[in-house]
Protein backbone atom coordinates (compact mmCIF):
# COMPACT_ATOMS: atom_id res chain seq x y z
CA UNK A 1 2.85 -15.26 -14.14
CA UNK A 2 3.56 -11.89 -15.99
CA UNK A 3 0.99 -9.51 -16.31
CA UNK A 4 1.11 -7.15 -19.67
CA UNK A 5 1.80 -3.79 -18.96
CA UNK A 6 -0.93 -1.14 -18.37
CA UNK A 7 0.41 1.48 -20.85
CA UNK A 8 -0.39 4.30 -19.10
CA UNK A 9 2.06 7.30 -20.99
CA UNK A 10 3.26 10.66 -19.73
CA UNK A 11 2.83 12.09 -23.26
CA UNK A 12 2.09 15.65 -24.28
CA UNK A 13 -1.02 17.13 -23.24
CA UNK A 14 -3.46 17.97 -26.25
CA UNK A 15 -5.14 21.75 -26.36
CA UNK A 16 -8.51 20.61 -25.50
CA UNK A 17 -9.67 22.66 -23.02
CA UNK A 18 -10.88 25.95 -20.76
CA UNK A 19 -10.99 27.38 -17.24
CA UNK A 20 -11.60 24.60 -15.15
CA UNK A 21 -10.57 23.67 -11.59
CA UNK A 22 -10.35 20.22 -10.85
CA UNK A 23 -10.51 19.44 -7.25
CA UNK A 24 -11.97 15.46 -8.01
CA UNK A 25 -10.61 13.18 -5.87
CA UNK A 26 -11.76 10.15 -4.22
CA UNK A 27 -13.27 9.80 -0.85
CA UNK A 28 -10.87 8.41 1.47
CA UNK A 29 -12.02 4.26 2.11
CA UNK A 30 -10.53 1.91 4.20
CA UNK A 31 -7.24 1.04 5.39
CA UNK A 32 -7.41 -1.48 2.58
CA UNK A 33 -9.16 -1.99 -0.44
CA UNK A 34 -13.05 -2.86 -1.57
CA UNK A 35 -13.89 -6.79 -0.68
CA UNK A 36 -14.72 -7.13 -4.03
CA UNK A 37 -11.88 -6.37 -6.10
CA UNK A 38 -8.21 -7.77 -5.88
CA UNK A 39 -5.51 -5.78 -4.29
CA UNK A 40 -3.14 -4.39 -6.75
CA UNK A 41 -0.02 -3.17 -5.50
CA UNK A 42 1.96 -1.28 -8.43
CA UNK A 43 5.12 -0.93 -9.97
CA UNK A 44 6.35 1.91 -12.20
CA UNK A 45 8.35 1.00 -15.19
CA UNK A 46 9.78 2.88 -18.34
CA UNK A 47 12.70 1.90 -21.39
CA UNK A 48 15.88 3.11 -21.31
CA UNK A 49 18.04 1.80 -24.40
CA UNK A 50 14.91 -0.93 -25.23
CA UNK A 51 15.37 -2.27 -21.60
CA UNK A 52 12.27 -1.79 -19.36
CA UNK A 53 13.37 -0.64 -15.65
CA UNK A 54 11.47 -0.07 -13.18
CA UNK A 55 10.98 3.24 -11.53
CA UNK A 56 12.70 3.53 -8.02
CA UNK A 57 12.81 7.29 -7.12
CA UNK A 58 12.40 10.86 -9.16
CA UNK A 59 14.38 13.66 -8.77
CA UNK A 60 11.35 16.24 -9.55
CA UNK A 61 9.57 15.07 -12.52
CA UNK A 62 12.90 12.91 -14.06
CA UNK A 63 12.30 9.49 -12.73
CA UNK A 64 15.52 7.43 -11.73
CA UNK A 65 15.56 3.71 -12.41
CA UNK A 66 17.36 0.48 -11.41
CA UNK A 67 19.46 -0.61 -14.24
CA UNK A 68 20.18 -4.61 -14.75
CA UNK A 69 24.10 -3.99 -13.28
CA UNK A 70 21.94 -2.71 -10.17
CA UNK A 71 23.34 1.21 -10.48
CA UNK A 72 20.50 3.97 -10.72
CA UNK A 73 20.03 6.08 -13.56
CA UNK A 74 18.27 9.60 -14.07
CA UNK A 75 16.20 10.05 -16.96
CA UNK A 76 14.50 12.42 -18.94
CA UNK A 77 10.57 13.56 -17.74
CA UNK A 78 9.78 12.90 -21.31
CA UNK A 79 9.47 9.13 -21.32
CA UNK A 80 6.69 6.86 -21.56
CA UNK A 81 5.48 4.69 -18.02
CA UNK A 82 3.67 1.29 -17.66
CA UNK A 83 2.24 0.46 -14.41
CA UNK A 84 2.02 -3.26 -13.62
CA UNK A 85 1.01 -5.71 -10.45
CA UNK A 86 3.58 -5.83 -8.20
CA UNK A 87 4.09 -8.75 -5.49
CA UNK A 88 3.49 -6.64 -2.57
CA UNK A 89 3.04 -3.37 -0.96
CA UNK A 90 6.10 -1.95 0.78
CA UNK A 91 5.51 -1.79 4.57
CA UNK A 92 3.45 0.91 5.84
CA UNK A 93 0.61 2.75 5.43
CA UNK A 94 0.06 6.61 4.82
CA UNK A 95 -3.29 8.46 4.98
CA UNK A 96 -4.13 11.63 2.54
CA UNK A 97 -5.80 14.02 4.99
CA UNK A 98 -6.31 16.32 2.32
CA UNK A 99 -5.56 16.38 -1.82
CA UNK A 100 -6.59 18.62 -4.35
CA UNK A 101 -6.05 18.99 -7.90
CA UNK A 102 -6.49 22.63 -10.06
CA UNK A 103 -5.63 23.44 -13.08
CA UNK A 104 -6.67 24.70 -16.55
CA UNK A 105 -8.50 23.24 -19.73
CA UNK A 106 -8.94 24.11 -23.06
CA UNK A 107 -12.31 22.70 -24.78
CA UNK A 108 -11.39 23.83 -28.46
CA UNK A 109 -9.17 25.70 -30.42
CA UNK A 110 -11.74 28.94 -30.98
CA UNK A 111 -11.99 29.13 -27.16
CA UNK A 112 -8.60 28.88 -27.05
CA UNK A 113 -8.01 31.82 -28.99
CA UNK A 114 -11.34 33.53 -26.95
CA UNK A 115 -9.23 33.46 -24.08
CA UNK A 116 -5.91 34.51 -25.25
CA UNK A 117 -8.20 37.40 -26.96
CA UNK A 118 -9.28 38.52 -23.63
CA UNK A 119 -7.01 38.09 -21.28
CA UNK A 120 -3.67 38.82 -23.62
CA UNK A 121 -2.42 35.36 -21.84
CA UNK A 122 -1.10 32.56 -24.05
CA UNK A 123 -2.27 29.11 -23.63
CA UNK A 124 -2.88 27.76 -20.41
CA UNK A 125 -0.99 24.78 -19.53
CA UNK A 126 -0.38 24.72 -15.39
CA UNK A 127 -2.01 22.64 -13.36
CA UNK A 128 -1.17 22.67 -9.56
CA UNK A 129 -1.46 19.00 -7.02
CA UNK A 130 -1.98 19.71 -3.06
CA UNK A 131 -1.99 17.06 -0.50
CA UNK A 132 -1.31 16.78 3.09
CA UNK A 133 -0.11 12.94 4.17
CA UNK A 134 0.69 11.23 7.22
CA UNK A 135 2.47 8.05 7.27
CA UNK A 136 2.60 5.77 9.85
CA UNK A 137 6.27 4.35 9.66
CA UNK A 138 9.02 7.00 8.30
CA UNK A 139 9.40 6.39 4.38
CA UNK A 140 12.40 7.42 1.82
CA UNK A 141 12.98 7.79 -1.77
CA UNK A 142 9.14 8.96 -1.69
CA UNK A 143 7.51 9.83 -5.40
CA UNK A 144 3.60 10.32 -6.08
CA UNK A 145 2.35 9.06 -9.37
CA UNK A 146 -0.77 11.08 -10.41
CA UNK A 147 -2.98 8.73 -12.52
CA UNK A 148 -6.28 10.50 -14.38
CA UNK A 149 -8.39 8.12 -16.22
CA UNK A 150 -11.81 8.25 -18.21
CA UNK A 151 -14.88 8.13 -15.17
CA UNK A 152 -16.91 6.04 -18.17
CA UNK A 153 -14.26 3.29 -18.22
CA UNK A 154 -14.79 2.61 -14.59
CA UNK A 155 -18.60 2.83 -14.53
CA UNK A 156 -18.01 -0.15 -18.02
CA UNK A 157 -19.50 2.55 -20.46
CA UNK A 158 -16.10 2.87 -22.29
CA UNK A 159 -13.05 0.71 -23.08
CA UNK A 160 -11.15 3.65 -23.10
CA UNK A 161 -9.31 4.43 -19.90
CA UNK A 162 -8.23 7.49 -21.60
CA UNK A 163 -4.75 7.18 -19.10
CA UNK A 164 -2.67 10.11 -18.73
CA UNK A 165 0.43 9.52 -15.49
CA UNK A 166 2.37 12.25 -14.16
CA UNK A 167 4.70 11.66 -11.72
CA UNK A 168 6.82 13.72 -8.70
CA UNK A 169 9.11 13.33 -6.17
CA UNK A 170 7.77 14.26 -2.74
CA UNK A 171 9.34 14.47 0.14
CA UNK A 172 10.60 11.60 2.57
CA UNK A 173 7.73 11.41 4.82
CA UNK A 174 8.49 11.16 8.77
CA UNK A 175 6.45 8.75 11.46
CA UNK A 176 3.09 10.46 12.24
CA UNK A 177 4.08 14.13 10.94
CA UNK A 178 2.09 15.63 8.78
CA UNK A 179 3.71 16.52 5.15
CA UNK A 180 2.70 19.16 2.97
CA UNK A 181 3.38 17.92 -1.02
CA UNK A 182 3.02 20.53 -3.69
CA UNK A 183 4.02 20.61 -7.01
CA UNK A 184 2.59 21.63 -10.55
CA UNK A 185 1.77 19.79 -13.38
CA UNK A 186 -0.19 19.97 -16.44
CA UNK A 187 -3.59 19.85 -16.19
CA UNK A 188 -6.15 17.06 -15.77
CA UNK A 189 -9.48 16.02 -16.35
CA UNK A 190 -11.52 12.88 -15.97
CA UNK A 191 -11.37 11.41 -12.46
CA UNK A 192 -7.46 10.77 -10.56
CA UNK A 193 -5.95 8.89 -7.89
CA UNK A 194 -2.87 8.88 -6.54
CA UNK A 195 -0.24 6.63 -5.94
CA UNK A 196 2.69 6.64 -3.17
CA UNK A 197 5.75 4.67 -3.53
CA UNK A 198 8.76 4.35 -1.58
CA UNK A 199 12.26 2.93 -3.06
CA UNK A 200 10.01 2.03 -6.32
CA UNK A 201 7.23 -0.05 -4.08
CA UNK A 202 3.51 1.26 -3.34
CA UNK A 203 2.94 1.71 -0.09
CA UNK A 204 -1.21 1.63 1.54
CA UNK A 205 -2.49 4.46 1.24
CA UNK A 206 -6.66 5.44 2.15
CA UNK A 207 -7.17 5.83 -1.44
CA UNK A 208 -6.86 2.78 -3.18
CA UNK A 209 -10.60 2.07 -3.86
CA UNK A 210 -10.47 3.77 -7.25
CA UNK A 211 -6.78 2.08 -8.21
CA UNK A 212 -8.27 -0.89 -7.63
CA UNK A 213 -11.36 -0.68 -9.47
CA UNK A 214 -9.30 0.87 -12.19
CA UNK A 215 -6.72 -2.04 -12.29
CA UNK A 216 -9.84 -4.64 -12.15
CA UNK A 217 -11.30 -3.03 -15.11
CA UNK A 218 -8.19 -3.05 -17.37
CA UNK A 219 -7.15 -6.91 -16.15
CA UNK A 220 -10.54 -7.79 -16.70
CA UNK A 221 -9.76 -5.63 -20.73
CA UNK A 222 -7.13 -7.78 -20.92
CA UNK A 223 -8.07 -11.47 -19.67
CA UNK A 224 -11.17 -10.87 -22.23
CA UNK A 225 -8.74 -10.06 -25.09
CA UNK A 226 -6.74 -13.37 -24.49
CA UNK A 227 -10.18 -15.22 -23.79
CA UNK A 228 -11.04 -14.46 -27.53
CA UNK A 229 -8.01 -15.30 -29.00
CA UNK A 230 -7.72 -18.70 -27.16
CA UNK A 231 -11.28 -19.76 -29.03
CA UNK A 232 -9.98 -18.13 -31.98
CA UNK A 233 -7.57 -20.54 -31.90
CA UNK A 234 -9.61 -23.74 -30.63
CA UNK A 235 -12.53 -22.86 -32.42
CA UNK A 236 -13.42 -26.82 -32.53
CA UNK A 237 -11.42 -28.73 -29.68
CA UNK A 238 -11.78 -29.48 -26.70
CA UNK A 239 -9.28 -27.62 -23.70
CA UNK A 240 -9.16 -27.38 -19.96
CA UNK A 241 -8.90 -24.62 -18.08
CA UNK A 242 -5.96 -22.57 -17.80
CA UNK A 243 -4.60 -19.84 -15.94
CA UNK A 244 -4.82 -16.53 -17.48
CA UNK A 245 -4.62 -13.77 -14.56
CA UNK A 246 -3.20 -15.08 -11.49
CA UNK A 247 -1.20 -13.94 -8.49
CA UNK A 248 -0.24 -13.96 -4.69
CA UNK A 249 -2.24 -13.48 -1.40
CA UNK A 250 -1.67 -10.16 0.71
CA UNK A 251 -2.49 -10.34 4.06
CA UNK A 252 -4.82 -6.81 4.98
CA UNK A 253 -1.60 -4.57 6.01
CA UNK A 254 -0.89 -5.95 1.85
CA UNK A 255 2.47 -8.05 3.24
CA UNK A 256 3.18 -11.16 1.70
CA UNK A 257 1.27 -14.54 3.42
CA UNK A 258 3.95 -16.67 4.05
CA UNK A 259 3.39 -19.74 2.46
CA UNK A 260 2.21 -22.87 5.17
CA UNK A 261 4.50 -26.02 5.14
CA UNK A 262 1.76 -28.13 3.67
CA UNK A 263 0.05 -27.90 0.39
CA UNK A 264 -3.48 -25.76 0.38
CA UNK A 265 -6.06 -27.18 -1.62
CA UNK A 266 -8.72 -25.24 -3.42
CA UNK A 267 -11.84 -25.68 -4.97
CA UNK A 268 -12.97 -23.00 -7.83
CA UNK A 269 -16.42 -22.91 -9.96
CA UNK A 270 -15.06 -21.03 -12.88
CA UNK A 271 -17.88 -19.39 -15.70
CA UNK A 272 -17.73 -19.59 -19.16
CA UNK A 273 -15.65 -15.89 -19.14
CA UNK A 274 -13.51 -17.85 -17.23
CA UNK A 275 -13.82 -15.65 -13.76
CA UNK A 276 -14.08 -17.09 -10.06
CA UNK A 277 -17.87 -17.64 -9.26
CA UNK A 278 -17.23 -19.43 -5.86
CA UNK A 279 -13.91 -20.49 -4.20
CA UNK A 280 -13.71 -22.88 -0.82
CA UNK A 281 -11.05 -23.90 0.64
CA UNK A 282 -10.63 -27.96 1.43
CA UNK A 283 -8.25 -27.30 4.44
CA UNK A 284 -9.62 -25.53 7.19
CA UNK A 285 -6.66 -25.31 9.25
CA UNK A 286 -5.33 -22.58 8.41
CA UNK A 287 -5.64 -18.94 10.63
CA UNK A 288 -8.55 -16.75 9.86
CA UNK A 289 -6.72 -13.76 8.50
CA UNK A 290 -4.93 -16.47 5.85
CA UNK A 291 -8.31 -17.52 4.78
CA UNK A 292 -9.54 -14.54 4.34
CA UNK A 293 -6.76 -13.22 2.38
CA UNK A 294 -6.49 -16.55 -0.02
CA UNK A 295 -10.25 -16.26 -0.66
CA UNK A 296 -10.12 -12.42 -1.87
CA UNK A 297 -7.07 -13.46 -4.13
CA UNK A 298 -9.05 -16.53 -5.61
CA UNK A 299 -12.19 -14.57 -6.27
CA UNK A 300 -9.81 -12.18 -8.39
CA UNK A 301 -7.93 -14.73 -10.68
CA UNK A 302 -9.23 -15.13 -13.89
CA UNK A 303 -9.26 -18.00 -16.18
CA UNK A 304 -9.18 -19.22 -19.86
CA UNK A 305 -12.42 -21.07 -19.64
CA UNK A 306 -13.00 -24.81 -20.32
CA UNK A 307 -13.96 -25.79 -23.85
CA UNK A 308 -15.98 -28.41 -25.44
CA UNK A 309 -15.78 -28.30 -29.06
CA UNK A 310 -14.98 -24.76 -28.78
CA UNK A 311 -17.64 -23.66 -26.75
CA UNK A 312 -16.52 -22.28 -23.17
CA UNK A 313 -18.10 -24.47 -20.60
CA UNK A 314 -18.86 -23.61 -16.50
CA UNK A 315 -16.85 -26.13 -14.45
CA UNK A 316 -15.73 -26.45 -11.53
CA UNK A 317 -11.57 -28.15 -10.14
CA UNK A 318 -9.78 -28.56 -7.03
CA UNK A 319 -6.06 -27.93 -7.09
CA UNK A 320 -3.31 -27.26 -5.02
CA UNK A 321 -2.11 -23.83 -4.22
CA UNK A 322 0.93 -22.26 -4.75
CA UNK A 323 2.79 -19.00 -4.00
């Protein structure tokens, strides 16, 4: 099922600010992400001529892209991304021992021109990312997408993730050495985290905990959206329930699960929002790991809710699954 894009947008950076150094990451979690929210392994994408491509190296800040005819194409840093749910993480996993962000904000335009009064500088624009990573398997056509986002849209006291994406090549990263990745940007504010792709796929990294939640909280944005358009539109019948958000299981190094010979049945208790209250699975036989890793997808997927007359309804079905 497609997913709509994120819209996250490399676009100019407004004169908002003043001196301010932003060292904010996250604490590093585990290997993978929180129990209770869905793995989300991302893919960059931009337009070139209308066609949206998706993002398989940068050469600096210029991302280069996979065109339809399969050739790679270098394009201007001034484009527009979307980051959307990708099938699967590429293989490996790479820890941040260290990451730092600094850089320079502007609150207002008279303390703009405070500063430029006393310090004869003109407007501060640099901003400057650190990190030191280790990766466990060697990785190539490396790039680091910087994402800062609004810390009230996590916490649910906004709607507004208040996105901002910057993105970087890095270097190719060797088995178990220890990289140094530095480059400048402009500057951010909010909360960041970062994310590591290699040949246009995300690889692990000890950092996901905040992607995640901040993927959760726009899929959750967007499955609401369609939730009250669909009883816009039935504001009277009677529907079952559909599938709104769905996608595939990752096993805890986030590779596929290779689908078993025989069909898997489910069982879901769905609310009236149309999210995953309880999921069981009928057959048994399958290997704990698999279990585990079909049960943290289904408690993910969201739903358009049953109606009756209109009205969404709890309920509960049993259906085979596929992927």
């Amino acid at each position: 099922m497609h997913i709509p894009p994120a819209h996250l947008k490399a676009r100019p950076f407004a004169l908002y600010l003043v001196f301010l150094a932003v060292a904010n990451g996250f604490t590093p979690g585990a290997a993978f992400c929180r129990s209770d929210y869905p793995a989300h392994p991302t893919a960059v994408l931009t337009e070139h001529d209308g066609v949206r491509c998706l993002v398989i190296d940068a050469d600096g800040r210029k991302p280069i892209v996979r065109l339809g005819d399969g050739s790679a194409r270098k394009l201007s840093r001034k484009v527009s991304y979307s980051l959307e749910r990708a099938p699967h993480y590429h293989e490996g996993f790479v820890k941040f021992e260290e990451m730092q962000m600094t850089g320079m904000v502007i609150v207002n335009d008279a303390i703009e021109e405070a500063f430029v009064e006393a310090t004869g500088q003109g407007t501060p624009s640099w901003g400057v990312f650190k990190a030191t990573v280790v990766s466990n398997v060697a990785l190539q056509n490396c790039m680091l997408a910087i994402v800062s986002i609004n810390p009230a849209f996590l916490s649910g006291e906004s709607d507004d993730p208040h996105e901002y994406l910057i993105l970087n090549e890095i270097p190719d990263l060797r088995a178990g050495h220890r990289t140094k990745v530095k480059f400048n940007s402009v500057p951010l504010t909010g909360r960041y985290f970062p994310l590591l792709f290699a040949g246009g796929r995300e690889v692990l990294t000890d950092r996901l905990e905040p992607a995640t939640e901040f993927f959760r909280r726009v899929e959750l944005l967007k499955h609401a959206i369609r939730v009250r358009a669909y009883r816009t539109l039935n504001t009277a019948t009677d529907k079952v329930v559909l599938p709104s958000i769905i996608f595939p299981p990752l096993l805890d190094d986030g590779s596929p699960l290779t689908a078993p010979s025989h069909p898997i049945i489910v069982r879901l208790s769905i609310t009236e929002d149309g999210t995953v209250e309880a999921a069981t699975l009928v057959d048994s036989s399958l290997s704990a790991p698999a279990q585990a890793s079909i049960l943290r997808t289904l408690h993910g997927w969201l739903f358009l809710p049953q109606l009756k007359v209109g009205t969404p309804v709890a309920t509960e079905i049993e259906t085979p699954l596929k992927f």
